[in-house]
PDB file of N, CA and C in Angstrom:
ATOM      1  N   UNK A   1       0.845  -1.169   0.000  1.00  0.00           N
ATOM      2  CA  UNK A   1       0.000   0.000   0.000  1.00  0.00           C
ATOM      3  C   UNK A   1       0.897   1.241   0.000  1.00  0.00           C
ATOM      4  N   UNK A   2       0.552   2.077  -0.800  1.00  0.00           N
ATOM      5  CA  UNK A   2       1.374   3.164  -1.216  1.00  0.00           C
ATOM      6  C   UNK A   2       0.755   4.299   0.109  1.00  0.00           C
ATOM      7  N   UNK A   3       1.382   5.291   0.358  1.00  0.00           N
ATOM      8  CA  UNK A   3       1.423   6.518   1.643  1.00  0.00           C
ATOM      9  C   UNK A   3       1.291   7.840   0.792  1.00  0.00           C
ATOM     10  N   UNK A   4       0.682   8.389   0.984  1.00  0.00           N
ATOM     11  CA  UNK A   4       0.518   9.757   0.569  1.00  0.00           C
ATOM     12  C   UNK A   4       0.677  10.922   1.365  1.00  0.00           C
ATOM     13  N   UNK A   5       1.244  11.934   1.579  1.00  0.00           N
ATOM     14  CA  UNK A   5       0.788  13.065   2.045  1.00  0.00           C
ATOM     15  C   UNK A   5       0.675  14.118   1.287  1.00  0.00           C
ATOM     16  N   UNK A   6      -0.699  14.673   1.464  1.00  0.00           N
ATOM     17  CA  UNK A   6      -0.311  15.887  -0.507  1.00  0.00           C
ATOM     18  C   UNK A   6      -0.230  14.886  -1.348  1.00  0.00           C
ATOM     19  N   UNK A   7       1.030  15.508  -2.133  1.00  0.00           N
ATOM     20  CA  UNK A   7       0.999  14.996  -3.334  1.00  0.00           C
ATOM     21  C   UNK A   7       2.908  14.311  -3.365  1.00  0.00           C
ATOM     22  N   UNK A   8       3.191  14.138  -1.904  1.00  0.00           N
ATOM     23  CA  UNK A   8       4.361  13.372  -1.317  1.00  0.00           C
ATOM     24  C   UNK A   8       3.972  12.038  -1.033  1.00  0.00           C
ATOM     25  N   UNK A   9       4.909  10.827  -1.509  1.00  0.00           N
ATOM     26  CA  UNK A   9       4.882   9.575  -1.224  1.00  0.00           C
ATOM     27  C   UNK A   9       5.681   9.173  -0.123  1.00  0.00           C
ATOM     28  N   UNK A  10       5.304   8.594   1.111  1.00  0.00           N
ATOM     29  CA  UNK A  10       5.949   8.615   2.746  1.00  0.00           C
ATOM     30  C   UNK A  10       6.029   7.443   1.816  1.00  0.00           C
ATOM     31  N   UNK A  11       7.517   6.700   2.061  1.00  0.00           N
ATOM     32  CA  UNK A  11       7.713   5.285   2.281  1.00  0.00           C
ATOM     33  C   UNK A  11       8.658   4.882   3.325  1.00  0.00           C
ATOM     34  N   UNK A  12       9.213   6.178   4.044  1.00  0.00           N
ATOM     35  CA  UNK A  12       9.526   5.485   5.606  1.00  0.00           C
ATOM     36  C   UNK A  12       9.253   6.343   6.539  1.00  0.00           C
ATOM     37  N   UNK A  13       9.076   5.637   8.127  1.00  0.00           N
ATOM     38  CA  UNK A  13       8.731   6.962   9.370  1.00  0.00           C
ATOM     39  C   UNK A  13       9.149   8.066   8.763  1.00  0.00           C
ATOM     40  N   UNK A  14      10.634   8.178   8.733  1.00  0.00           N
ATOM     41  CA  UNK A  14      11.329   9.742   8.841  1.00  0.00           C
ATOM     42  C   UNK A  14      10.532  10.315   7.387  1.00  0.00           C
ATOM     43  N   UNK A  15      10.529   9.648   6.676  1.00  0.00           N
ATOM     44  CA  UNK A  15       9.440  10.456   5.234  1.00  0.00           C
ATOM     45  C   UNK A  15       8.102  11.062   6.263  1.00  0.00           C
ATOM     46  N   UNK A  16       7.630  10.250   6.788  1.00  0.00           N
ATOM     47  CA  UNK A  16       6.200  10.940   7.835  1.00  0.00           C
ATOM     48  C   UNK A  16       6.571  11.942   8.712  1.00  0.00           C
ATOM     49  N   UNK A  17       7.492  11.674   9.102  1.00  0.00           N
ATOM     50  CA  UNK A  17       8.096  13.113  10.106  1.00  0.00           C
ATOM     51  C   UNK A  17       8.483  14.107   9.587  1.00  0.00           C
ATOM     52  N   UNK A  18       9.226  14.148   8.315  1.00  0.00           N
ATOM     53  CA  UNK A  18       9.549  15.113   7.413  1.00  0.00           C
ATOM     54  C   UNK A  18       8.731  15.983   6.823  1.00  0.00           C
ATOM     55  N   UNK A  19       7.312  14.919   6.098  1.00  0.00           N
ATOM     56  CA  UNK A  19       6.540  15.741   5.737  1.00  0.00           C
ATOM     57  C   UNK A  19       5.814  16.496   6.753  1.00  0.00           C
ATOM     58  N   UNK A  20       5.754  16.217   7.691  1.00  0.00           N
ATOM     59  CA  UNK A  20       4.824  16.613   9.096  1.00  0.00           C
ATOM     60  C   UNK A  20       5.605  18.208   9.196  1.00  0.00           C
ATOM     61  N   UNK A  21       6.988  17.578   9.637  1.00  0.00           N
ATOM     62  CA  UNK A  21       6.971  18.876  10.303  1.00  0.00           C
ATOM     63  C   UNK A  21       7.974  20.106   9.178  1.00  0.00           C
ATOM     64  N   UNK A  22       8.003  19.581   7.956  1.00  0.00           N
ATOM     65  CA  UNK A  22       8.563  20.645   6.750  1.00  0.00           C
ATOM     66  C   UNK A  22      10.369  20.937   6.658  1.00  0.00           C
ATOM     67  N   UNK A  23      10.749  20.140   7.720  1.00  0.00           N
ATOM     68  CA  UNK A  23      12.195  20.251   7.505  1.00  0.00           C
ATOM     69  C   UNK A  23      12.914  18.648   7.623  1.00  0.00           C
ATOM     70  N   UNK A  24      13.608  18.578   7.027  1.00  0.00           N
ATOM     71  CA  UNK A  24      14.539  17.212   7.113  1.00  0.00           C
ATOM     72  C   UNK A  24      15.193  16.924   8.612  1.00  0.00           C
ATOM     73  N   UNK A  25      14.949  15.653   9.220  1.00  0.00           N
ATOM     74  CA  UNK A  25      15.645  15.671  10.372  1.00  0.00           C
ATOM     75  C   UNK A  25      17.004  16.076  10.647  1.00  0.00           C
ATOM     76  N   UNK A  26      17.728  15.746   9.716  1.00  0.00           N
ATOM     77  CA  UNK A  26      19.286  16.190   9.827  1.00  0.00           C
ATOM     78  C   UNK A  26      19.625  17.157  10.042  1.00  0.00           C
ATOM     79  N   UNK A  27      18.833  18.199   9.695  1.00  0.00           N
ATOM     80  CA  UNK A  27      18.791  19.420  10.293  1.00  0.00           C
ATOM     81  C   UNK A  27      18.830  19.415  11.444  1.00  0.00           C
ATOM     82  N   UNK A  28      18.216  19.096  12.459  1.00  0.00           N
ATOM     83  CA  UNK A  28      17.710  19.058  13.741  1.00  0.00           C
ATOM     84  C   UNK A  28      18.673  18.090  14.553  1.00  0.00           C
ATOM     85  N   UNK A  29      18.649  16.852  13.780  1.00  0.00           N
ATOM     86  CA  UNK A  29      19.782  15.979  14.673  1.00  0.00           C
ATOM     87  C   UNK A  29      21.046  16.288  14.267  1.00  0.00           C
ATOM     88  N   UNK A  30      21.447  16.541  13.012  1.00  0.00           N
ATOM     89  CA  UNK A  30      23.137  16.730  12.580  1.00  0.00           C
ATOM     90  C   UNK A  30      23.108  15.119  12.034  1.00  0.00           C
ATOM     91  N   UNK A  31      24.476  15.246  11.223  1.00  0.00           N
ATOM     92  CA  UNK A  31      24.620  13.300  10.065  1.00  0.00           C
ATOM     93  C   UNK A  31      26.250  13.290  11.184  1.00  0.00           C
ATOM     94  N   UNK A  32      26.197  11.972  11.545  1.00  0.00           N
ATOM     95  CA  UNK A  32      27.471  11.765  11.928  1.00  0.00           C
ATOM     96  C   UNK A  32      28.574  12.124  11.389  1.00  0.00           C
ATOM     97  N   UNK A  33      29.513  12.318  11.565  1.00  0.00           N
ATOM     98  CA  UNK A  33      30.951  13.001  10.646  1.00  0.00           C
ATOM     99  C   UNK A  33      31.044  14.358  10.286  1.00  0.00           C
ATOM    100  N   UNK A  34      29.784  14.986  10.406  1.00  0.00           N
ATOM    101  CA  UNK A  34      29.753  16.634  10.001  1.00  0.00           C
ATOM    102  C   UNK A  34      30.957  16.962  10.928  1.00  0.00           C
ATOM    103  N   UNK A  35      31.410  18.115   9.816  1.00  0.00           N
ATOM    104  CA  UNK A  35      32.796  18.868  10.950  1.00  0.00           C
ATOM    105  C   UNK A  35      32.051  20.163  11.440  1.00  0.00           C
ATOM    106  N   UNK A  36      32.808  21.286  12.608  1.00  0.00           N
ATOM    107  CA  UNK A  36      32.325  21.867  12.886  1.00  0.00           C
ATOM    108  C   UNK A  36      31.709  23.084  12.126  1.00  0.00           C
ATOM    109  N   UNK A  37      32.324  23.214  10.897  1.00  0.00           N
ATOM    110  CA  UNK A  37      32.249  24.349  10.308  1.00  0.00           C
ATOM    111  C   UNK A  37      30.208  24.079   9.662  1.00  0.00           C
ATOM    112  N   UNK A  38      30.151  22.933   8.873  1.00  0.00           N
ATOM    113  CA  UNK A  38      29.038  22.012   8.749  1.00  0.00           C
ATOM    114  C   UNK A  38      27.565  22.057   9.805  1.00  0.00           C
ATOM    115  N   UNK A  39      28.388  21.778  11.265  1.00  0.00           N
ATOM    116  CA  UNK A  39      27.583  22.086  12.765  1.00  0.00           C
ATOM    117  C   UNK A  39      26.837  23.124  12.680  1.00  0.00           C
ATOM    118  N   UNK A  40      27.946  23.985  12.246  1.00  0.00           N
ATOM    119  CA  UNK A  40      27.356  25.747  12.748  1.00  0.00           C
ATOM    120  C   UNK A  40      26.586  26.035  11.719  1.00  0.00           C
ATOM    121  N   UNK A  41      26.765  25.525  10.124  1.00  0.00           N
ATOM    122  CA  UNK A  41      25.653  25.939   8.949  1.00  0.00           C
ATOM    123  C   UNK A  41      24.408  25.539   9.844  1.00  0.00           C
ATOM    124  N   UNK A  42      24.478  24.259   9.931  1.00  0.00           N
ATOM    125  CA  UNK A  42      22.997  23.386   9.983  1.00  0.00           C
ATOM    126  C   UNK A  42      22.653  24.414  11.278  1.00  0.00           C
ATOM    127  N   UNK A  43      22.945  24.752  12.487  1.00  0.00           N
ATOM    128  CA  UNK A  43      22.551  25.255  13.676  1.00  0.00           C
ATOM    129  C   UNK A  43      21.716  26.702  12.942  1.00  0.00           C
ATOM    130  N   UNK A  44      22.865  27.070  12.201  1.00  0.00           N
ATOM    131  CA  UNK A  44      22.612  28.518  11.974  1.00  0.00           C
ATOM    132  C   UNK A  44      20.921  28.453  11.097  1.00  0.00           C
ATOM    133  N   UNK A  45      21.037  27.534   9.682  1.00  0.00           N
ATOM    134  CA  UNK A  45      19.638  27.313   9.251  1.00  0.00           C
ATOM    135  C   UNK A  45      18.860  26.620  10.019  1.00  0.00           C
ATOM    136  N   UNK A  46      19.190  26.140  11.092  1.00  0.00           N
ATOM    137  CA  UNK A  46      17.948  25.592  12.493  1.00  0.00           C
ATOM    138  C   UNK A  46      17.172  26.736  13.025  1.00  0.00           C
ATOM    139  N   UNK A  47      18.068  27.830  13.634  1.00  0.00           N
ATOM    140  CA  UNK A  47      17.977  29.004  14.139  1.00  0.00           C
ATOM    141  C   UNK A  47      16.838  29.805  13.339  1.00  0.00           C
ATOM    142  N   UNK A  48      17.371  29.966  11.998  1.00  0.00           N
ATOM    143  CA  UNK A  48      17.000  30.862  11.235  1.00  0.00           C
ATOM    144  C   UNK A  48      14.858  30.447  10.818  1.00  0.00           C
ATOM    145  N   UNK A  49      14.838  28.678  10.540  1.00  0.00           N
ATOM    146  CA  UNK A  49      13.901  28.266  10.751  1.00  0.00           C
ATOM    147  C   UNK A  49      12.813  28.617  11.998  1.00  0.00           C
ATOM    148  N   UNK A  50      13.124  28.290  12.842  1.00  0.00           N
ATOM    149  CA  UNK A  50      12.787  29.066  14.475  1.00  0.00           C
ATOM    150  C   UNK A  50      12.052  30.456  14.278  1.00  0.00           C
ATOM    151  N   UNK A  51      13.054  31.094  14.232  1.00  0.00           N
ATOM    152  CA  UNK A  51      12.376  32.768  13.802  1.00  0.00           C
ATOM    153  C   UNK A  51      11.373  32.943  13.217  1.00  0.00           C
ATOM    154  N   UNK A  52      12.022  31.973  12.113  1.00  0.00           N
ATOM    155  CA  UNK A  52      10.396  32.398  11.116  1.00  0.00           C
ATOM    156  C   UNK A  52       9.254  31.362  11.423  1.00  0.00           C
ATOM    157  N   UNK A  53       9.532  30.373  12.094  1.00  0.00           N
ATOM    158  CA  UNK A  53       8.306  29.529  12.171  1.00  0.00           C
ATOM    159  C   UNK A  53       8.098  29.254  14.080  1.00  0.00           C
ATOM    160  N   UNK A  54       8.151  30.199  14.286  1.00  0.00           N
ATOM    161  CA  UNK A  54       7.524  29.890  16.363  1.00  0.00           C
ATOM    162  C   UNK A  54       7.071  29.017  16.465  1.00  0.00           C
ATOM    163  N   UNK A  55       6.060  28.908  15.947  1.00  0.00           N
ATOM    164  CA  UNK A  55       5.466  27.267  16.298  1.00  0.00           C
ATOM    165  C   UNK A  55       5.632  26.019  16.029  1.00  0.00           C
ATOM    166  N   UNK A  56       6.570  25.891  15.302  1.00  0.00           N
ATOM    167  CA  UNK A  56       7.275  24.651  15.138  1.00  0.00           C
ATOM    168  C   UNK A  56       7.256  23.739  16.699  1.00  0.00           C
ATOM    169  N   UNK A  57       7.877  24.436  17.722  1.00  0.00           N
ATOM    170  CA  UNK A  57       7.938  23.642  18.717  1.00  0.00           C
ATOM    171  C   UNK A  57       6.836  22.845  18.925  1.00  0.00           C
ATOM    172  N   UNK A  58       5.568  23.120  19.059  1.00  0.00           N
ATOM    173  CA  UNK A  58       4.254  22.813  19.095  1.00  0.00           C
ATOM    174  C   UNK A  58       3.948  21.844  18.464  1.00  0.00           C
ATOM    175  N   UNK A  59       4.388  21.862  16.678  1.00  0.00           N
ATOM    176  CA  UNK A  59       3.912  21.471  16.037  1.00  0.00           C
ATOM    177  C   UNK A  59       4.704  19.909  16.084  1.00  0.00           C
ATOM    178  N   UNK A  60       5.929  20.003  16.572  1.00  0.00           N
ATOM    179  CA  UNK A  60       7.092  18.596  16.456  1.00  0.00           C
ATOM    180  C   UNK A  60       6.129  17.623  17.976  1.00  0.00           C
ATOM    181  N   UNK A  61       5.746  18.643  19.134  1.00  0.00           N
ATOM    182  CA  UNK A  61       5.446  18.264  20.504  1.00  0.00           C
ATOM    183  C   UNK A  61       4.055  17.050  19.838  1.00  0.00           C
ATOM    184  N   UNK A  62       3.480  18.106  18.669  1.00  0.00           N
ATOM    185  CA  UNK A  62       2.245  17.430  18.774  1.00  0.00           C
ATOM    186  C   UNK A  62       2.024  16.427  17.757  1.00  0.00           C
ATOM    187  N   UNK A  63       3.096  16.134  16.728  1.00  0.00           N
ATOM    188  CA  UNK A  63       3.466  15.173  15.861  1.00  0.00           C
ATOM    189  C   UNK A  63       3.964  13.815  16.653  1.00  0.00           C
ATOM    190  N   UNK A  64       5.036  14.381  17.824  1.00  0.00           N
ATOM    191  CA  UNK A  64       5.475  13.533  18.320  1.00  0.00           C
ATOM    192  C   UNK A  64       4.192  12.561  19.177  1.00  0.00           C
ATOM    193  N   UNK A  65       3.066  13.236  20.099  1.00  0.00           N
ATOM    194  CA  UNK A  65       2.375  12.461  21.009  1.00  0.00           C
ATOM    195  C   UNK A  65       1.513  12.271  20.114  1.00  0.00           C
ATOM    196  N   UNK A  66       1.107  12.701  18.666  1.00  0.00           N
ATOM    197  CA  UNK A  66       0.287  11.690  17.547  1.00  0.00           C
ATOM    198  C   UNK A  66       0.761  10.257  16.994  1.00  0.00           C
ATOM    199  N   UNK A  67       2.268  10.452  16.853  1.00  0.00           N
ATOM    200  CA  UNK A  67       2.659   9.145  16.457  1.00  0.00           C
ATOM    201  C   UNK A  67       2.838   8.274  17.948  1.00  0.00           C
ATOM    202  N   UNK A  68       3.138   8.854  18.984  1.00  0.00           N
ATOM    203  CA  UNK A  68       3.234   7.655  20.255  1.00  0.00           C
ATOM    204  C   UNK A  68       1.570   7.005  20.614  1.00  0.00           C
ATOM    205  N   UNK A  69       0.658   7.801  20.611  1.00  0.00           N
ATOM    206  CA  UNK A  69      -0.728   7.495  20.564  1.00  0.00           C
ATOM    207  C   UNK A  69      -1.275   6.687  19.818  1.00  0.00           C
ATOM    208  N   UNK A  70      -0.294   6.923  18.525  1.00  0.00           N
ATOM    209  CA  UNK A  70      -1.141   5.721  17.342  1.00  0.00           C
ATOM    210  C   UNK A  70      -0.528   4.425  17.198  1.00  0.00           C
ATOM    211  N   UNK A  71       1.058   4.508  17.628  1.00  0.00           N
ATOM    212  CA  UNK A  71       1.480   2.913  17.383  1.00  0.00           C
ATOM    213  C   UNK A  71       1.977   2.726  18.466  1.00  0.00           C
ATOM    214  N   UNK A  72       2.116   3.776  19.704  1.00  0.00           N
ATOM    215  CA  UNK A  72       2.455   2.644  21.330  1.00  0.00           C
ATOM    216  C   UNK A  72       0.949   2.809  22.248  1.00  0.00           C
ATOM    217  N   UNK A  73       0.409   2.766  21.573  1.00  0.00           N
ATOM    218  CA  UNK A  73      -0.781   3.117  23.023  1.00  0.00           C
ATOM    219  C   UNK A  73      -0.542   2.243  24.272  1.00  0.00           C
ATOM    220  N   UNK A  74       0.399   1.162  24.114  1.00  0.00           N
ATOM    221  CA  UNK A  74       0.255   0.644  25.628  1.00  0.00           C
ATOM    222  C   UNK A  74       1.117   1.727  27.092  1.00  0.00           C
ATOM    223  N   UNK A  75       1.805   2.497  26.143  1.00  0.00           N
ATOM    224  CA  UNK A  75       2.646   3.400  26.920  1.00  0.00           C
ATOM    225  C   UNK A  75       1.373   4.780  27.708  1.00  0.00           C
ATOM    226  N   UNK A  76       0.151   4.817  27.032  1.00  0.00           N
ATOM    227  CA  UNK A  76      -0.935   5.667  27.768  1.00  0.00           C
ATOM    228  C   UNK A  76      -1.736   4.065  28.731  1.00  0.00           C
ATOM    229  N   UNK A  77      -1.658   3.162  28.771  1.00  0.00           N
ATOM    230  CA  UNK A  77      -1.697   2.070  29.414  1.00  0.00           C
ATOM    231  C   UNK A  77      -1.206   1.502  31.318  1.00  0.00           C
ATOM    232  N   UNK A  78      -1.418   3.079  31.499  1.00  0.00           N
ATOM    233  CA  UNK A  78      -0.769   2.365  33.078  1.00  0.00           C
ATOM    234  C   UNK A  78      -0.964   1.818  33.877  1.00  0.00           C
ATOM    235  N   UNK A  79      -0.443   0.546  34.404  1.00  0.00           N
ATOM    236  CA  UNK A  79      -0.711  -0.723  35.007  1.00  0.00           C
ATOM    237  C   UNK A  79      -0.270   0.417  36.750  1.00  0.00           C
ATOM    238  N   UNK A  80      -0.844   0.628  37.750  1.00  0.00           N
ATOM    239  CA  UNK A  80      -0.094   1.315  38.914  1.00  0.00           C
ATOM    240  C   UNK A  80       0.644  -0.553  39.261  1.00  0.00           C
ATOM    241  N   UNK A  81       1.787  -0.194  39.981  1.00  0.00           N
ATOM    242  CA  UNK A  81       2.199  -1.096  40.364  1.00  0.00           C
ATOM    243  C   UNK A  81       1.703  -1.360  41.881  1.00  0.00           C
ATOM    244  N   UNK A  82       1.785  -2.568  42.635  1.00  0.00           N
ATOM    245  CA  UNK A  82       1.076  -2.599  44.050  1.00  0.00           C
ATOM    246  C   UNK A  82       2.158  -1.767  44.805  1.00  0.00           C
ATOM    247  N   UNK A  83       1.344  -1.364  46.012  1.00  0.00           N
ATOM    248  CA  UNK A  83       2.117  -0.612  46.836  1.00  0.00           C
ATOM    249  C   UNK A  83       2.703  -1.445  47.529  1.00  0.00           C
ATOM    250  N   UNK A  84       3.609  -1.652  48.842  1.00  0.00           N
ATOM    251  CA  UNK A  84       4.612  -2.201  49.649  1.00  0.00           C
ATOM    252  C   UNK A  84       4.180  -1.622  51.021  1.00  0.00           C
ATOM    253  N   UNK A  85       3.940  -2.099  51.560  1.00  0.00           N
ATOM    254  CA  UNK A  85       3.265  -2.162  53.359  1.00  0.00           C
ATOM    255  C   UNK A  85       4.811  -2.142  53.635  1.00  0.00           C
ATOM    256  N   UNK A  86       5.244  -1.418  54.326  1.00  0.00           N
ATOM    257  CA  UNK A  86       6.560  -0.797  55.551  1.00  0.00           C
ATOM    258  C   UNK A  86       6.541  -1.698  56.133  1.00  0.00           C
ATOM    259  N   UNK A  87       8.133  -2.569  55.942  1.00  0.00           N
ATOM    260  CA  UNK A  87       8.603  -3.302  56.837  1.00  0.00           C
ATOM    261  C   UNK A  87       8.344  -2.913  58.162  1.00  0.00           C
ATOM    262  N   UNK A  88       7.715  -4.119  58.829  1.00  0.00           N
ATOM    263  CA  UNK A  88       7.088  -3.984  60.553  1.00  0.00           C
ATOM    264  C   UNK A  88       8.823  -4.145  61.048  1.00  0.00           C
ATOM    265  N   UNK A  89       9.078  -3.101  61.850  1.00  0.00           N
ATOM    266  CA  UNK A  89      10.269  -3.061  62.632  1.00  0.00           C
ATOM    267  C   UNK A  89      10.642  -4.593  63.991  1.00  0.00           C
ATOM    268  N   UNK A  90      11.161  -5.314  63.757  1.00  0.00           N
ATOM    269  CA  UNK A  90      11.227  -6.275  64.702  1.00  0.00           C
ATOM    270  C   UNK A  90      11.843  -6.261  65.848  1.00  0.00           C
ATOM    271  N   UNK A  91      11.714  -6.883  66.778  1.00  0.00           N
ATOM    272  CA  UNK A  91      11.826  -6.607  67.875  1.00  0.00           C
ATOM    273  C   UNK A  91      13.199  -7.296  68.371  1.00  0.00           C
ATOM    274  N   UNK A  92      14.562  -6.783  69.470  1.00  0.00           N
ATOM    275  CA  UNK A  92      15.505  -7.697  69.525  1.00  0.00           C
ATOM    276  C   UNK A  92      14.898  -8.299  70.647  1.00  0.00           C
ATOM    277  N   UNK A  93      15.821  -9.413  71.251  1.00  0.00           N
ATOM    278  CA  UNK A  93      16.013 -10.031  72.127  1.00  0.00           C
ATOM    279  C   UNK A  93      15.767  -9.349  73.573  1.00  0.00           C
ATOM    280  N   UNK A  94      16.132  -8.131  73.209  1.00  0.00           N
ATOM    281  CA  UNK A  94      16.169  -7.779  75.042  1.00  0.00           C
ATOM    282  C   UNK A  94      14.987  -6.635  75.035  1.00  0.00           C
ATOM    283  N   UNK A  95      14.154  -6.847  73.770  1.00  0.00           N
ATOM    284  CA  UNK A  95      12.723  -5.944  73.696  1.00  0.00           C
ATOM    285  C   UNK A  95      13.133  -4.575  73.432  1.00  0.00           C
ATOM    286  N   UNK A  96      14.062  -4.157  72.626  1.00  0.00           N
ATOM    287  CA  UNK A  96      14.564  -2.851  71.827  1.00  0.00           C
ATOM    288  C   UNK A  96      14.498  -2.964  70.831  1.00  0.00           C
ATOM    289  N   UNK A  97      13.472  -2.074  69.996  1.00  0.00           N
ATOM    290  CA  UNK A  97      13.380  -2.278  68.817  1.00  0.00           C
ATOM    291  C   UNK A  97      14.735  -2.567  67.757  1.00  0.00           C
ATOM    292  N   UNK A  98      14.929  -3.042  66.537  1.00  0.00           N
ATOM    293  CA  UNK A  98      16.053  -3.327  65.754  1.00  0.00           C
ATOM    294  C   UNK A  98      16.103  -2.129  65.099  1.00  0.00           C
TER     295      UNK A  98
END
C-alpha cells in the first residue's frame, strides 16, 4: 500500500516526520561526521527556521504524542504497580526495637 501526504509519497517513518513537520531531520539531529564548520551551517539554518516559524515547537510536541498514541498506546496504558506495606520493625532479644 502506497502513503501519501499531498501529493508526497511517505515510504519510511522519517518520510512521515519530514513531511509533518517541513524540515529534514538532519537538520535538527546533525549526520554523523559533520565537521564543525558544517555544525554551525545546519545550527545557523535551524535558528534561522525558528524565527520564522515559532510554532514549530508545538507542532514537532504534537506530531510527536500523535505518532506515540497511534502505534504505542500501551505506553498511555498504566498498570499502577502494588504498593509495599513498611517493613514492621522487629523486635531484639532484650525488647529494643532493631
Amino acid at each position: 500500500m502506497r502513503m501519501y501526504i499531498g501529493r508526497h509519497e511517505a515510504v519510511s517513518d522519517t518520510d512521515f516526520v519530514e513531511l509533518a513537520l517541513g524540515t529534514p531531520l538532519d537538520l535538527w539531529l546533525g549526520v554523523e561526521g559533520e565537521s564543525a564548520m558544517e555544525a554551525a551551517a545546519r545550527m545557523d539554518a535551524a535558528r534561522d527556521i525558528l524565527t520564522d516559524n515559532p510554532d514549530l515547537p508545538d507542532r514537532v510536541s504534537r506530531v510527536a504524542a500523535e505518532a506515540i498514541e497511534a502505534f504505542a498506546p500501551e505506553i498511555f496504558n498504566v498498570i499502577p504497580l502494588p504498593t509495599r506495606r513498611p517493613a514492621r520493625r522487629r523486635q531484639s532479644r532484650g525488647g529494643v526495637a532493631a
